[in-house]
Protein backbone atom coordinates (compact mmCIF):
# COMPACT_ATOMS: atom_id res chain seq x y z
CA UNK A 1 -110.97 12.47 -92.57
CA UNK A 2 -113.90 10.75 -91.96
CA UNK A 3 -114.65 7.19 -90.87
CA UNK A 4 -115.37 5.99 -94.48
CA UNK A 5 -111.75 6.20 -95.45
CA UNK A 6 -110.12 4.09 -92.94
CA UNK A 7 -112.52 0.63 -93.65
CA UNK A 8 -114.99 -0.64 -96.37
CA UNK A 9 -118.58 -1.49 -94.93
CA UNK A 10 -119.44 -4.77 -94.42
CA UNK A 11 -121.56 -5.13 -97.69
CA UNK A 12 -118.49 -4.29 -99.73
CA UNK A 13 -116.55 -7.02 -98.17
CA UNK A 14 -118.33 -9.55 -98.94
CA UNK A 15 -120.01 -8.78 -101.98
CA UNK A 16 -116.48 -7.49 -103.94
CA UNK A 17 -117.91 -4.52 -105.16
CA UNK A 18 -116.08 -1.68 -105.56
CA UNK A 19 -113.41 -3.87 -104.09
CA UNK A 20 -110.14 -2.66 -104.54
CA UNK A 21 -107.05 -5.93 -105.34
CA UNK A 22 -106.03 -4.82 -102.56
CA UNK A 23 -109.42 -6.02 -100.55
CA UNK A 24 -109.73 -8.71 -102.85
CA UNK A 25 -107.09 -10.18 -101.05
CA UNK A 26 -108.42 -10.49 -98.24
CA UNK A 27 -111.55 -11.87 -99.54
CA UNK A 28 -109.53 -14.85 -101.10
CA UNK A 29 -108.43 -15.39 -97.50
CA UNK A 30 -111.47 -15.51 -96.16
CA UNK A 31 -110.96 -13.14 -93.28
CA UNK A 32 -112.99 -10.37 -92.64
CA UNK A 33 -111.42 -6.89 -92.53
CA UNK A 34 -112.20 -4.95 -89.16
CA UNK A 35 -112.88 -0.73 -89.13
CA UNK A 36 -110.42 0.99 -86.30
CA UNK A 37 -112.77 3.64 -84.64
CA UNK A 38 -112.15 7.30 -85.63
CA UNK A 39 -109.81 9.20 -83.15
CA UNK A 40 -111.33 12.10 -81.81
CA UNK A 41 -109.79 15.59 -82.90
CA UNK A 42 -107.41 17.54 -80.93
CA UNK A 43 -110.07 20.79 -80.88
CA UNK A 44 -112.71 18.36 -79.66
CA UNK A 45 -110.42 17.06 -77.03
CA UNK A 46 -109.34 20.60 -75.87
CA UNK A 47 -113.24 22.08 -75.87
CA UNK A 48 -113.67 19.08 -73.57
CA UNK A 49 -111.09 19.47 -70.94
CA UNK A 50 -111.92 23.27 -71.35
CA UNK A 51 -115.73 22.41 -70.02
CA UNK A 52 -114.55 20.02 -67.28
CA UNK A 53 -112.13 22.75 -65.70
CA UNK A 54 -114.23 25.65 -66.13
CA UNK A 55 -117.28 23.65 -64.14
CA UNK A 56 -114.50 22.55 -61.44
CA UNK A 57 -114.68 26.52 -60.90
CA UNK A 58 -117.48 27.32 -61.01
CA UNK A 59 -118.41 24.30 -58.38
CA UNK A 60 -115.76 25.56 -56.04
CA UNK A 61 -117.07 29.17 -56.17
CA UNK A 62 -120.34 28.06 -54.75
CA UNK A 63 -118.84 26.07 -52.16
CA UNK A 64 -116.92 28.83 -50.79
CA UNK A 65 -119.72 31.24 -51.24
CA UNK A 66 -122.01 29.16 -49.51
CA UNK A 67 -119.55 28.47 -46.60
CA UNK A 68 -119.28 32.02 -46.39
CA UNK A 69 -123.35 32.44 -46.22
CA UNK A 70 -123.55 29.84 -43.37
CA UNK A 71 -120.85 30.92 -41.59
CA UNK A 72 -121.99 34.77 -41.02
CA UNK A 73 -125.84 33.68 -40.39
CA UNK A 74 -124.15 31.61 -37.31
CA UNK A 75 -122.04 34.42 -36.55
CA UNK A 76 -125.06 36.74 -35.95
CA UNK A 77 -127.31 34.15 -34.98
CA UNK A 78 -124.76 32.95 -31.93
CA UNK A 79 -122.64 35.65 -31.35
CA UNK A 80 -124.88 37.99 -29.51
CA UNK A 81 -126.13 35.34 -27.34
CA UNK A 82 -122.61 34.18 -26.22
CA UNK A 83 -121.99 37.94 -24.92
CA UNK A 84 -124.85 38.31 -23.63
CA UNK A 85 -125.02 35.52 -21.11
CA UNK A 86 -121.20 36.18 -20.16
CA UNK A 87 -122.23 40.32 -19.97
CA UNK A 88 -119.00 41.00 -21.50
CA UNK A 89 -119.47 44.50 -23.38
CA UNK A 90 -116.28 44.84 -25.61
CA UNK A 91 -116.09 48.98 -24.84
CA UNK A 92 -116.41 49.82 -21.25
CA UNK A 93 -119.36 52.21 -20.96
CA UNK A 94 -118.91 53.55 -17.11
CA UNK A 95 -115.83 54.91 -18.04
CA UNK A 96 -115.04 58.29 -18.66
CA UNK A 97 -111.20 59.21 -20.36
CA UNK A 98 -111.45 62.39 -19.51
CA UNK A 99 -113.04 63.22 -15.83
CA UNK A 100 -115.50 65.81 -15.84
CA UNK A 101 -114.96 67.04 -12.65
CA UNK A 102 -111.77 68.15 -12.98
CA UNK A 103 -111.31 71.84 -14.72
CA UNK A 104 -107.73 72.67 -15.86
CA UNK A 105 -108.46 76.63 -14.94
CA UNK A 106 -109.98 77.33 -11.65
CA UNK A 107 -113.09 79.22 -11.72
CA UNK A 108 -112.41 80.84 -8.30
CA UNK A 109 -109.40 82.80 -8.61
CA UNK A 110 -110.33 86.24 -10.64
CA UNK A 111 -106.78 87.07 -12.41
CA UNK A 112 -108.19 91.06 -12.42
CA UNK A 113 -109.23 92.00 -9.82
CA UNK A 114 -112.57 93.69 -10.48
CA UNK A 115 -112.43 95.83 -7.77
CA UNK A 116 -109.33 97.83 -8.43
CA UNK A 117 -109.97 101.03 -10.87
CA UNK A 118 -106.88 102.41 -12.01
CA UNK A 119 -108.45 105.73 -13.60
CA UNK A 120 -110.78 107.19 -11.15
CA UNK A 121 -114.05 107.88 -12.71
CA UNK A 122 -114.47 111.26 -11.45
CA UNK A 123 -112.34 112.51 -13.30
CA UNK A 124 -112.10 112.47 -17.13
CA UNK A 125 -108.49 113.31 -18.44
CA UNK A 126 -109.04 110.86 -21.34
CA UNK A 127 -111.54 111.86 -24.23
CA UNK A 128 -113.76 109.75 -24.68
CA UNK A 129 -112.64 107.60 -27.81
CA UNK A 130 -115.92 105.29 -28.51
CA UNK A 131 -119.67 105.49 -29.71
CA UNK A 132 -122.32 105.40 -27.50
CA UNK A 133 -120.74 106.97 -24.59
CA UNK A 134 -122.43 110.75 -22.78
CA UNK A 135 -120.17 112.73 -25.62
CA UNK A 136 -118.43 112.52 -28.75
CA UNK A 137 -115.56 111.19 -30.01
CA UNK A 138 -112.95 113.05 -28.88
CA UNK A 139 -114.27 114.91 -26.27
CA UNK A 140 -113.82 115.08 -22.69
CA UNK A 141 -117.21 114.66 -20.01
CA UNK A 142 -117.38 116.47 -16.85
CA UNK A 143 -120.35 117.30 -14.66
CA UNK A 144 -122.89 116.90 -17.43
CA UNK A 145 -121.39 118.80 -19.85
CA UNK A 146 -118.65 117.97 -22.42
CA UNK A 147 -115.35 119.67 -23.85
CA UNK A 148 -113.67 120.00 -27.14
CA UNK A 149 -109.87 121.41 -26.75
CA UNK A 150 -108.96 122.62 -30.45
CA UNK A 151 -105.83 122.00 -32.08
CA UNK A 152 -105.32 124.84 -34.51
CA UNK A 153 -104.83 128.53 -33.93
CA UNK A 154 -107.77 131.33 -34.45
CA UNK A 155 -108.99 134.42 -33.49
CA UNK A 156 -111.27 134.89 -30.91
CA UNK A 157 -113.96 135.45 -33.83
CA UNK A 158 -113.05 132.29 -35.80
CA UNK A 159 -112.70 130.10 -32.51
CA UNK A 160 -116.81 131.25 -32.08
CA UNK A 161 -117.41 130.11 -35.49
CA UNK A 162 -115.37 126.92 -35.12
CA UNK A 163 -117.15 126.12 -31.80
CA UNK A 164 -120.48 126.95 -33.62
CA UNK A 165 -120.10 124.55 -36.40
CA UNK A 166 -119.55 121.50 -33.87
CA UNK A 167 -122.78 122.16 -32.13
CA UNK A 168 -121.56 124.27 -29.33
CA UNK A 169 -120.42 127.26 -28.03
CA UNK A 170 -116.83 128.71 -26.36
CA UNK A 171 -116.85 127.62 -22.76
CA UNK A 172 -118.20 129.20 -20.16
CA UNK A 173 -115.85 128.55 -16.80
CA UNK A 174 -118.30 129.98 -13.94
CA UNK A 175 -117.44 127.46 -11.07
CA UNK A 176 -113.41 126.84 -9.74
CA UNK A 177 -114.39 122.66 -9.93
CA UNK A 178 -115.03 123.38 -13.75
CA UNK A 179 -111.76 125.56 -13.83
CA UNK A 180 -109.54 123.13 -12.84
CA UNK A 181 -110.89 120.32 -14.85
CA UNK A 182 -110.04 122.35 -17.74
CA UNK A 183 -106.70 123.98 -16.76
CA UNK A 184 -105.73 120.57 -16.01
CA UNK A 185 -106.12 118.97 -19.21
CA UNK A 186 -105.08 122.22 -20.88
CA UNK A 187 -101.99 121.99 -19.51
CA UNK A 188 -98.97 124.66 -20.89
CA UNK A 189 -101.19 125.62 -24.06
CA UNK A 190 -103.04 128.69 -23.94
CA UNK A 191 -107.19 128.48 -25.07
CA UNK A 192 -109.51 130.85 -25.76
CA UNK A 193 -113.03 130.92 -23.37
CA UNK A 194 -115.90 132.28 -23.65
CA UNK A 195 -115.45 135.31 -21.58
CA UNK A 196 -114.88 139.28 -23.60
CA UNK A 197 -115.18 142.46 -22.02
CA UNK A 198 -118.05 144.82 -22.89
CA UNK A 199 -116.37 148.48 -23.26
CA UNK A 200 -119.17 150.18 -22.95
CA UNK A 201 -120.51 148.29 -19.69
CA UNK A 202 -117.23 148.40 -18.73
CA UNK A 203 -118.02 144.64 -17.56
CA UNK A 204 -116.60 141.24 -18.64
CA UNK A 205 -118.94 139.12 -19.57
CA UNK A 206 -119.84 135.77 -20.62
CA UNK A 207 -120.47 134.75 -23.81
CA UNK A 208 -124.27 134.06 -23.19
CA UNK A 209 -124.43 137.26 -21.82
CA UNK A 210 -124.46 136.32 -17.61
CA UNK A 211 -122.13 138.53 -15.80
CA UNK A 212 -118.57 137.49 -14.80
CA UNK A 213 -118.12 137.47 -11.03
CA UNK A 214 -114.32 136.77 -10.95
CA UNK A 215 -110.67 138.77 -11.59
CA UNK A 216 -109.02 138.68 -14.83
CA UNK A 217 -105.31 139.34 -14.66
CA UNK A 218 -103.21 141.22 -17.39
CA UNK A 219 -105.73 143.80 -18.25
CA UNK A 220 -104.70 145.90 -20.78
CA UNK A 221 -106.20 148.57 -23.60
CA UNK A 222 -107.27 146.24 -25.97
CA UNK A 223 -106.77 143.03 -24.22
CA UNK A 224 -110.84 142.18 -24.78
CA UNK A 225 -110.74 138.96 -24.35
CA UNK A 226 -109.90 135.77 -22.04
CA UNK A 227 -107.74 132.89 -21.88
CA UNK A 228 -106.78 129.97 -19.43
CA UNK A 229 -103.97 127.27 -19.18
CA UNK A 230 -100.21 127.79 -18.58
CA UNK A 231 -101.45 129.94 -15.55
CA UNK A 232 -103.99 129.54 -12.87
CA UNK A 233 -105.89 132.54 -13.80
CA UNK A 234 -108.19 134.24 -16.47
CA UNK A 235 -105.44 136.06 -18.48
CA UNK A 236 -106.19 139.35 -20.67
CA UNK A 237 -105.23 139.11 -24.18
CA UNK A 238 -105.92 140.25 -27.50
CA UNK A 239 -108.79 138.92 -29.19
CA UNK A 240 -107.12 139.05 -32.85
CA UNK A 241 -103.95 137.29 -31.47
CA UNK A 242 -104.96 133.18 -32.75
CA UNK A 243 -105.02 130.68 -30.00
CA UNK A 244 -106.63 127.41 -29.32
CA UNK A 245 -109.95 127.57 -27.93
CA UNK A 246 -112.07 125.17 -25.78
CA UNK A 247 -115.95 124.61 -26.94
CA UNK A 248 -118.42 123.73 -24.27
CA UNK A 249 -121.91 121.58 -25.02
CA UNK A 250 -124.53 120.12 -22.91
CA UNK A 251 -123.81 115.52 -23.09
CA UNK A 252 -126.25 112.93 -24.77
């Protein structure tokens, strides 16, 4: 309600009009009515106290902030110069955790001893099993020259064939150093060599044609050619009768 309701203005007071008997009253009396002031409103009153605390916070906030502000600039405007003068450094540089000059595993002491060879190198009773080495996989290197020792069983004439189509030929056993190499690794197994007799020579001979200067034992009529292993010898046997067979070529 607004002001106007609660008290006449002066003019009405004293000049009656629009006077209610009520006023009229008071005008007989003589005394002058006085206006209470208006009373603020309750929203006006809360927007108020509203305003007054918000500002309280926001004043506070920019104290603290500002504490915080001066406070770090003196930290790193002071703090470096109190260290520094004292030379206190908060992580020890000169000192090592660990020592370097200690080493857990001695470099001294060899655990193999490099000089020891437990297969002799000249002797090969191992094929040789990787690339890169004087002959193939799976074949055995002696003086130069490397050896193939077949598994399967075939004639004479299918051993030369078999020999042929790895790049080499039946061996040819002309020295006793070469001779025991090979009946050493041949073992109890029988293998065909590159030795046959010529009937009408009447001469053994080797399968590049050079003569044989050596005893075969076991000759008999139609024992035509040769093998070694299980005995010490060249043996007689026949040459359709399948064996192994050993295949001779010249090394990388």
């Amino acid at each position: 309600m607004r002001e106007e309701g609660h008290c006449l203005s002066r003019r009405s007071v004293f000049s009656g009009e629009g006077a209610s008997p009520h006023h009229t009253k008071h005008k007989a009396t003589g005394k002058i009515p006085t206006c209470k002031p208006a009373r603020p409103s309750r929203e006006r009153t809360g927007l108020l106290i509203s305003f007054i605390m918000n500002w309280h916070m926001i004043i506070s906030t920019l104290i603290v902030v500002v504490l915080k502000v001066v406070g770090m600039t003196l930290f790193l405007l002071y703090f470096p110069q109190i260290f520094g003068e004292n030379n206190v450094n908060v992580v020890p540089t000169d000192v090592n955790l660990v020592p370097t000059h200690v080493s857990l595993i001695p470099t001294d002491v060899n655990l193999i001893p490099t000089h020891v060879s437990l297969v002799p190198t000249h002797v090969s009773l191992v094929p040789t099993q990787s690339y890169g080495t004087a002959c193939p996989r799976g074949w055995y290197f002696h003086q130069g020259r490397c050896y193939f020792l077949s598994i399967s069983e075939l004639p004479w004439n299918k051993s030369v064939e078999s020999c042929k189509a790895r790049g080499s030929t039946l061996a040819i056993v002309d020295t006793p150093e070469k001779l025991k190499f090979l009946q050493d690794i041949a073992g109890a197994e029988k293998y065909f060599i590159g030795l046959m007799y010529q009937g009408k020579e009447k001469k053994w001979r080797w399968i590049n044609n050079s003569p044989f200067n050596g005893n075969v034992t076991n000759q008999i009529q139609n024992f035509n050619c040769v093998t070694i292993g299980l005995t010490k010898t060249f043996d007689a046997v026949s040459c359709d009768i399948p064996y192994r067979s050993i295949c001779e070529k010249s090394s990388n």
